[in-house]
Protein backbone atom coordinates (compact mmCIF):
# COMPACT_ATOMS: atom_id res chain seq x y z
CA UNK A 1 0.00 0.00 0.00
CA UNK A 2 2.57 2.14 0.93
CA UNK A 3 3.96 1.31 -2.40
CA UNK A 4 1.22 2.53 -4.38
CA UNK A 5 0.75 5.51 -2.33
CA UNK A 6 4.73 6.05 -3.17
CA UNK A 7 4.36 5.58 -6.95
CA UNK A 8 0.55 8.06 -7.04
CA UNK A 9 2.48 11.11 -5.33
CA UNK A 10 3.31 13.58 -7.51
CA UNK A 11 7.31 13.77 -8.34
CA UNK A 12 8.78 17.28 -7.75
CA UNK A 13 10.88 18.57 -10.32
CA UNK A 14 14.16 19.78 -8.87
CA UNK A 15 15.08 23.56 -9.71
CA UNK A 16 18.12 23.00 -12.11
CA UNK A 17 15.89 20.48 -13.81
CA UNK A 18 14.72 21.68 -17.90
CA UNK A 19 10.61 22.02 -16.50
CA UNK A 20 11.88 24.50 -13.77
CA UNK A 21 14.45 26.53 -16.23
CA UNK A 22 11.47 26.43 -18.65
CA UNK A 23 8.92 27.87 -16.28
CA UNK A 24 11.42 30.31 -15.15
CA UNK A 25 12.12 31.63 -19.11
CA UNK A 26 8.44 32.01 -19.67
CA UNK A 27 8.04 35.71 -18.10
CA UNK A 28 11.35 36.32 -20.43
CA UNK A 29 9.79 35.47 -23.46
CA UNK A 30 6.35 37.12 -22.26
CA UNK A 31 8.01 40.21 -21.97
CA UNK A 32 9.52 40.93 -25.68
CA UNK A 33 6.06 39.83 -27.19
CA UNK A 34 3.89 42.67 -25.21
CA UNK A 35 6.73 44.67 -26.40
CA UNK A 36 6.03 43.99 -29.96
CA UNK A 37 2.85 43.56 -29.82
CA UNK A 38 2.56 47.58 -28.17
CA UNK A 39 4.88 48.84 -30.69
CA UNK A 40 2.78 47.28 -33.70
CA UNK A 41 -0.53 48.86 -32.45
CA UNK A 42 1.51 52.36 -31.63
CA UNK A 43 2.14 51.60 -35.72
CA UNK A 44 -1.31 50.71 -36.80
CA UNK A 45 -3.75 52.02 -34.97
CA UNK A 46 -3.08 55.23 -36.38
CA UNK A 47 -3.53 53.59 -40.07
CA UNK A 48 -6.50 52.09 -38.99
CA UNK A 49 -7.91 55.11 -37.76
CA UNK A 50 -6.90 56.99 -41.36
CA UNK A 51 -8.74 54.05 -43.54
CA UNK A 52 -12.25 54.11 -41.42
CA UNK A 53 -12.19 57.69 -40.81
CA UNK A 54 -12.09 57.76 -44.76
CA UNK A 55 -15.30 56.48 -44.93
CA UNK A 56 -17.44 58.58 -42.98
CA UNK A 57 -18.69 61.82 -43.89
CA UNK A 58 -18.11 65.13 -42.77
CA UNK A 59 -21.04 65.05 -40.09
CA UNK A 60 -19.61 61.72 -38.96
CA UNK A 61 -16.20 62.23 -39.11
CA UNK A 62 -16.91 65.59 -36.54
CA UNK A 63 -19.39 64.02 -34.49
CA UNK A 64 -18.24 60.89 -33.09
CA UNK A 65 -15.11 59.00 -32.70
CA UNK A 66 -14.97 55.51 -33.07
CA UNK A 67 -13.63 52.76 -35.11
CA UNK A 68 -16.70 51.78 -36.91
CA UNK A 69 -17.30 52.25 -40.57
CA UNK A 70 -18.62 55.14 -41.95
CA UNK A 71 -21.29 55.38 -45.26
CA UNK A 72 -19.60 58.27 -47.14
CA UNK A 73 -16.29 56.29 -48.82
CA UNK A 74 -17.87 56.64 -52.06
CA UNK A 75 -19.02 60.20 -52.15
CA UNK A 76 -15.22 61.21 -50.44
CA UNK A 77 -13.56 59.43 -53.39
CA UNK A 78 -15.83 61.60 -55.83
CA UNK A 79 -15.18 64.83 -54.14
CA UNK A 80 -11.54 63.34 -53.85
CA UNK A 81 -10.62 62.89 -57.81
CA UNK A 82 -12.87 66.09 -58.74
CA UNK A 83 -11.82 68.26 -55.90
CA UNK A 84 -9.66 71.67 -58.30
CA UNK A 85 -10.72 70.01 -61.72
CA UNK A 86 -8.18 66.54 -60.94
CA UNK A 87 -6.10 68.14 -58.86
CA UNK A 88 -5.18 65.22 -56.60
CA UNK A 89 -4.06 62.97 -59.53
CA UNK A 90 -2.29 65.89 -60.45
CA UNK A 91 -0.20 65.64 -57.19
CA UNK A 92 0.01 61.75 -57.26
CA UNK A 93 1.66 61.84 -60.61
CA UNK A 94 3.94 64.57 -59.20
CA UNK A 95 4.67 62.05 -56.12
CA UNK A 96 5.19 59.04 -58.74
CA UNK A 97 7.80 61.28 -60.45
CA UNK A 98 9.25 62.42 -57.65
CA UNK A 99 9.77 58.83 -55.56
CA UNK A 100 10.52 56.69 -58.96
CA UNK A 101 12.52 58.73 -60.53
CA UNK A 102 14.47 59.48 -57.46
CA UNK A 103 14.27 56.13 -56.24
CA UNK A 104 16.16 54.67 -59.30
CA UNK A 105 18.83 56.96 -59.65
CA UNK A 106 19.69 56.48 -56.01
CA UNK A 107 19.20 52.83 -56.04
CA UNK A 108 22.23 52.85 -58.87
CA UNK A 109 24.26 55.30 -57.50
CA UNK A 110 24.40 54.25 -54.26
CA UNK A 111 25.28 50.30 -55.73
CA UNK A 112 28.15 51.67 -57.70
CA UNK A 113 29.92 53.79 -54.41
CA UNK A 114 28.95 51.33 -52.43
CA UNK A 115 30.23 48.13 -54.47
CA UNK A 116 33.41 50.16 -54.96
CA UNK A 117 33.52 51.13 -51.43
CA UNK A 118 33.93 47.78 -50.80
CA UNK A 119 35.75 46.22 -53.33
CA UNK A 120 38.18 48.63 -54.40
CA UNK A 121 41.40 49.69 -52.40
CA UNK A 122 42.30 53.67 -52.72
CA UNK A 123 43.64 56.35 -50.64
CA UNK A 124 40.93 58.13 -48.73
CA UNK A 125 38.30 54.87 -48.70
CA UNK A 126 37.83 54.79 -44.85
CA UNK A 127 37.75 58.70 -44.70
CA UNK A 128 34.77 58.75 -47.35
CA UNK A 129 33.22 55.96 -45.48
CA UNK A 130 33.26 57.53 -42.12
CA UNK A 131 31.76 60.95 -44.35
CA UNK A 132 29.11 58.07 -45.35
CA UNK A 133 28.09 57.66 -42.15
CA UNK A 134 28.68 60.87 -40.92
CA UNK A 135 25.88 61.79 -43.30
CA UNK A 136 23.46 58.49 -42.49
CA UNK A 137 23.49 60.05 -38.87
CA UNK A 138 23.27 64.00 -40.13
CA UNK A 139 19.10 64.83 -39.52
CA UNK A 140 18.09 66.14 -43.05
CA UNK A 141 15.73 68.67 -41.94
CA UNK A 142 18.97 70.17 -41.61
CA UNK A 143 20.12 70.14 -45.02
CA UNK A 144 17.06 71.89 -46.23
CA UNK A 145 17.13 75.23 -46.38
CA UNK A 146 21.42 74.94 -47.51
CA UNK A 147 19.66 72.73 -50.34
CA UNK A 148 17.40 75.74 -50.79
CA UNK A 149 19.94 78.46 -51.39
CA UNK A 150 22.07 76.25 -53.70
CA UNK A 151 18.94 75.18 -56.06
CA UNK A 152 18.28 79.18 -56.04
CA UNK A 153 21.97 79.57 -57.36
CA UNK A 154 22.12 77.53 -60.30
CA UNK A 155 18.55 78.62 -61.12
CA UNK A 156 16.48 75.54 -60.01
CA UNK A 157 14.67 76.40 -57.01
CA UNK A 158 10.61 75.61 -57.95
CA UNK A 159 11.46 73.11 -60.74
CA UNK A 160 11.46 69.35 -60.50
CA UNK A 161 15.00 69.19 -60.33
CA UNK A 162 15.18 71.22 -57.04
CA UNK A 163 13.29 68.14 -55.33
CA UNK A 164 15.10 65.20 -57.72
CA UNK A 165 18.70 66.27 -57.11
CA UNK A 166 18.73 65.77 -53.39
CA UNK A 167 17.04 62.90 -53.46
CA UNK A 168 19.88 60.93 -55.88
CA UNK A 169 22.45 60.41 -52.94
CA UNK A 170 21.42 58.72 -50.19
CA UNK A 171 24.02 57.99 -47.53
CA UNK A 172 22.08 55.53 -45.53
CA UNK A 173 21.39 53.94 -49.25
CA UNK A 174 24.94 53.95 -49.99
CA UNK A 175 26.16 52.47 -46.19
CA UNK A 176 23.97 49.61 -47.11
CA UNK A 177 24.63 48.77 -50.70
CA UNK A 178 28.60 49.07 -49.25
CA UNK A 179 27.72 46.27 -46.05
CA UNK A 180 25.72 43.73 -48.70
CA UNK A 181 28.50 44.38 -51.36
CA UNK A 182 30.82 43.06 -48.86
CA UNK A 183 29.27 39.93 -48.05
CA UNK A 184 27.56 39.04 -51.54
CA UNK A 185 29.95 39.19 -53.89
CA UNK A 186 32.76 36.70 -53.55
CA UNK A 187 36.15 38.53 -53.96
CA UNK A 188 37.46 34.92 -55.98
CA UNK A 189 34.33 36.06 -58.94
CA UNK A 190 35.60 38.85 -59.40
CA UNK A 191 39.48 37.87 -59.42
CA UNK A 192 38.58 35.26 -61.62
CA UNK A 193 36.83 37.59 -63.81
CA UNK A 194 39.43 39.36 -64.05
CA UNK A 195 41.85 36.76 -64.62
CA UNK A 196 39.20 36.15 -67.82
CA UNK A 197 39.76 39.29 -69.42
CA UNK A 198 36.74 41.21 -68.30
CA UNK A 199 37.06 44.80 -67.95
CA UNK A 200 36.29 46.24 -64.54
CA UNK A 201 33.12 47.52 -66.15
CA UNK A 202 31.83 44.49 -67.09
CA UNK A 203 32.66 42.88 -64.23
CA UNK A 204 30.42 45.13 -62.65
CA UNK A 205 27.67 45.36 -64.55
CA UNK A 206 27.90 41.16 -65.91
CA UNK A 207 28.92 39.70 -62.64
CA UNK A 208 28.16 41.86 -59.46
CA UNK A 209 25.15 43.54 -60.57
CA UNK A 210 23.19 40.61 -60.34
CA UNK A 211 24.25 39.06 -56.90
CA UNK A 212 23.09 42.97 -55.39
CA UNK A 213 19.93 42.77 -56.94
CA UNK A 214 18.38 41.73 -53.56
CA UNK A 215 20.07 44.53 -51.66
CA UNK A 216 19.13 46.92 -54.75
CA UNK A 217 15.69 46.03 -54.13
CA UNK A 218 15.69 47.16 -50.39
CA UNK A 219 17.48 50.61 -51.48
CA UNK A 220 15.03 51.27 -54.04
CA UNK A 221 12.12 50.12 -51.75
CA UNK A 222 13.47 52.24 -48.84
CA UNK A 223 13.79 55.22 -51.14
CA UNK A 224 10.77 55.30 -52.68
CA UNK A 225 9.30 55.47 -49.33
CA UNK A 226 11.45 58.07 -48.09
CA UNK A 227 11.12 60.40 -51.30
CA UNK A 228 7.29 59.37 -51.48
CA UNK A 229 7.02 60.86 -47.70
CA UNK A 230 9.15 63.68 -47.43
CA UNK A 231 7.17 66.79 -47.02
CA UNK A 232 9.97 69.14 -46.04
CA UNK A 233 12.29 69.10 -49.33
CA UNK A 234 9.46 69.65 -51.43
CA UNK A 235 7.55 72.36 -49.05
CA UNK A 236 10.62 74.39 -48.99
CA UNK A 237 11.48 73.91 -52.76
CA UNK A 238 8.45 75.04 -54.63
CA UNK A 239 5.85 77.21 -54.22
CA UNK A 240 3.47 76.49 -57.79
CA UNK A 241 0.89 74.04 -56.24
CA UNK A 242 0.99 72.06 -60.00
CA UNK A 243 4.15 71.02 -58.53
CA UNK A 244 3.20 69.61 -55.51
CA UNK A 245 3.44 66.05 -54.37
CA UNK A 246 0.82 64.47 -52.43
CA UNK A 247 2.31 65.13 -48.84
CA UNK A 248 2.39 68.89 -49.71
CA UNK A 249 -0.69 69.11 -51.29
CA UNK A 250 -2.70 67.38 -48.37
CA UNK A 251 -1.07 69.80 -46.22
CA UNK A 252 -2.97 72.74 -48.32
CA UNK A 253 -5.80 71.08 -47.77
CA UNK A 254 -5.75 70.75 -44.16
CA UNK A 255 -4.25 74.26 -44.28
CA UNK A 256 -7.74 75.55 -46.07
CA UNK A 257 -10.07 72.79 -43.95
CA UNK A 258 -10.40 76.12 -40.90
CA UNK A 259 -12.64 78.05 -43.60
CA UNK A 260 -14.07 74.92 -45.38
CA UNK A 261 -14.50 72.05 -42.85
CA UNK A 262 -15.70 69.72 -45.89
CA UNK A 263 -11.76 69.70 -47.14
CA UNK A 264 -10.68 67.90 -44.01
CA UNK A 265 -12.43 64.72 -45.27
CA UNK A 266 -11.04 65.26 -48.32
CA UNK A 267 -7.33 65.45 -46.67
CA UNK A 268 -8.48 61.86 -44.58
CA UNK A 269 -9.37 60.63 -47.56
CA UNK A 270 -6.50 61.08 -49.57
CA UNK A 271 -3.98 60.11 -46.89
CA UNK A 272 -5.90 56.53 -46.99
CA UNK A 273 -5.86 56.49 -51.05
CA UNK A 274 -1.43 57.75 -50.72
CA UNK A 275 -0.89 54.76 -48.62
CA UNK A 276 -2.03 52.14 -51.10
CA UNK A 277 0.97 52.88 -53.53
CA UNK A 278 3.19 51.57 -51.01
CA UNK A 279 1.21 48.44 -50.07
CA UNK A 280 0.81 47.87 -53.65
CA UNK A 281 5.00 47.88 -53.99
CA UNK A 282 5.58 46.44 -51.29
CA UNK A 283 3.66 43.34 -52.68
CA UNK A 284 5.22 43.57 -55.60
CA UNK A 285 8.95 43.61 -54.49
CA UNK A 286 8.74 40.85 -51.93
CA UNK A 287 9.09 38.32 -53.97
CA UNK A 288 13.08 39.56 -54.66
CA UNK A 289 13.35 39.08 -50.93
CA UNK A 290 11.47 35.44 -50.54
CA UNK A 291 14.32 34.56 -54.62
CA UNK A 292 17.10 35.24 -51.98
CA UNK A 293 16.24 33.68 -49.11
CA UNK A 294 15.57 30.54 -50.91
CA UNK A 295 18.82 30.96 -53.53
CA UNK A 296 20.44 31.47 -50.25
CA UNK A 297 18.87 28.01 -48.53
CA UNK A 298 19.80 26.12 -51.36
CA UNK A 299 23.78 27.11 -51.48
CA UNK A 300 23.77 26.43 -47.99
């Protein structure tokens, strides 16, 4: 009996044993998850709030605040697209311009300095990439109004180019094309190229371009964002609204809403309809991510 009684009790599990270490780790791994979990609803609750606000009306957009679904998305996309005869597509195109246009000329820029950043040997490398990231941690709020006075110079200041010239070097673009240069292109390829005959062009553009397509992706997608976002540049450059890009010209908007209330919708409205660009690329470019990952899994 005494047996029995032995073999029923419960067996306690001695502190050093795995259940007690694993009981002990579970407030540790409790505590980086409410973490996350806080910081993704500090990110999207905001971007919630944008896409249902955009589908109330004025009189429910100003009388009550909550997160349910209003019934006036259809007549705010109307008064949207025919608010100044098109004026908001007008904008839109000017933000397309401005963020792929931009975007692309950075993306290859800051590949080429940052590929030969890394795979060239010259007098003065590590002080230009200390400038690099002297730059990457420079605010560029501060760079604005110096921008401003050199565009007024050489005659720019209003035009397209005011907005498109600073947006070409990125240093933060550059820093990161330079650290995936380093590690994805094999320094026997390109000696072996070499050895072949290939000119140091075509060793670029042949051989390394396409093992930095991955990283080009994520400077290009980065970019975009940046340039597609950036209020300040713009706001300070020009002054014709036909120029505007979308974060400007929302601003007017809001900026006119205190003698026309109706234009706030209008502003709600079309920060919901800018945000769908960048969903919209997003989807598109992750497959370059998911081509690495698995070219990656299968060389290892």
């Amino acid at each position: 009996m005494a047996t029995l009684d032995a073999a029923a009790a419960p067996t306690r599990v001695a502190p050093g044993t795995r259940h007690g270490r694993g009981q002990a780790r579970r407030p540790a791994r409790v505590l980086p998850t409410l973490v996350l979990l806080l910081g993704a609803a500090y990110c999207l609750v905001p971007v919630a709030w944008v896409l249902v606000a955009s589908t109330k009306s004025p009189g429910e957009l100003f009388s009550t605040f909550t997160f349910a679904p209003g019934t006036g998305l259809a007549q705010n996309l109307q008064d949207l697209f025919s608010y100044g005869d098109g004026q908001f597509l007008l904008w839109a195109l000017n933000s397309l311009v401005f963020a792929g246009v931009g975007a692309v000329l950075s993306t290859l820029v800051s590949t080429a300095f940052g590929y030969a950043l890394a795979k060239y040997d010259f007098p003065g490398r590590n002080a230009i990439f200390y400038a690099v990231l002297g730059g990457v941690l420079l605010p560029g709020i501060t760079l604005a109004i110096p921008q401003y006075l050199l565009m007024t110079k050489i005659g720019l200041a209003g035009t397209y180019w005011s907005v498109l010239l600073p947006s070409i070097i990125s240093p933060f673009g550059i820093y990161l094309s330079r650290v995936y240069a380093a590690a994805a292109v094999p320094e026997e390829t390109i000696e072996a190229a070499r050895i072949d005959g290939a000119g140091e062009g075509r060793t670029f553009t042949a051989i390394a371009l396409p093992m930095l397509v991955p990283g080009m992706v994520t400077v290009f997608m980065l970019q975009f964002v940046g340039i597609w976002n950036n209020f300040l540049l713009p706001f300070v450059m020009l002054s014709d609204e036909r120029r505007y890009p979308l974060t400007v010209g929302l601003y007017t908007l809001l900026a006119k809403g205190s003698g026309e209330p109706a234009l706030y919708s209008l502003a709600v409205v079309g920060a919901a309809v800018s945000i769908v660009p960048l969903i919209a690329l997003l989807l598109v470019l992750q497959r370059f991510w998911r081509m690495d990952l698995v070219s990656g899994g299968l060389k290892g």
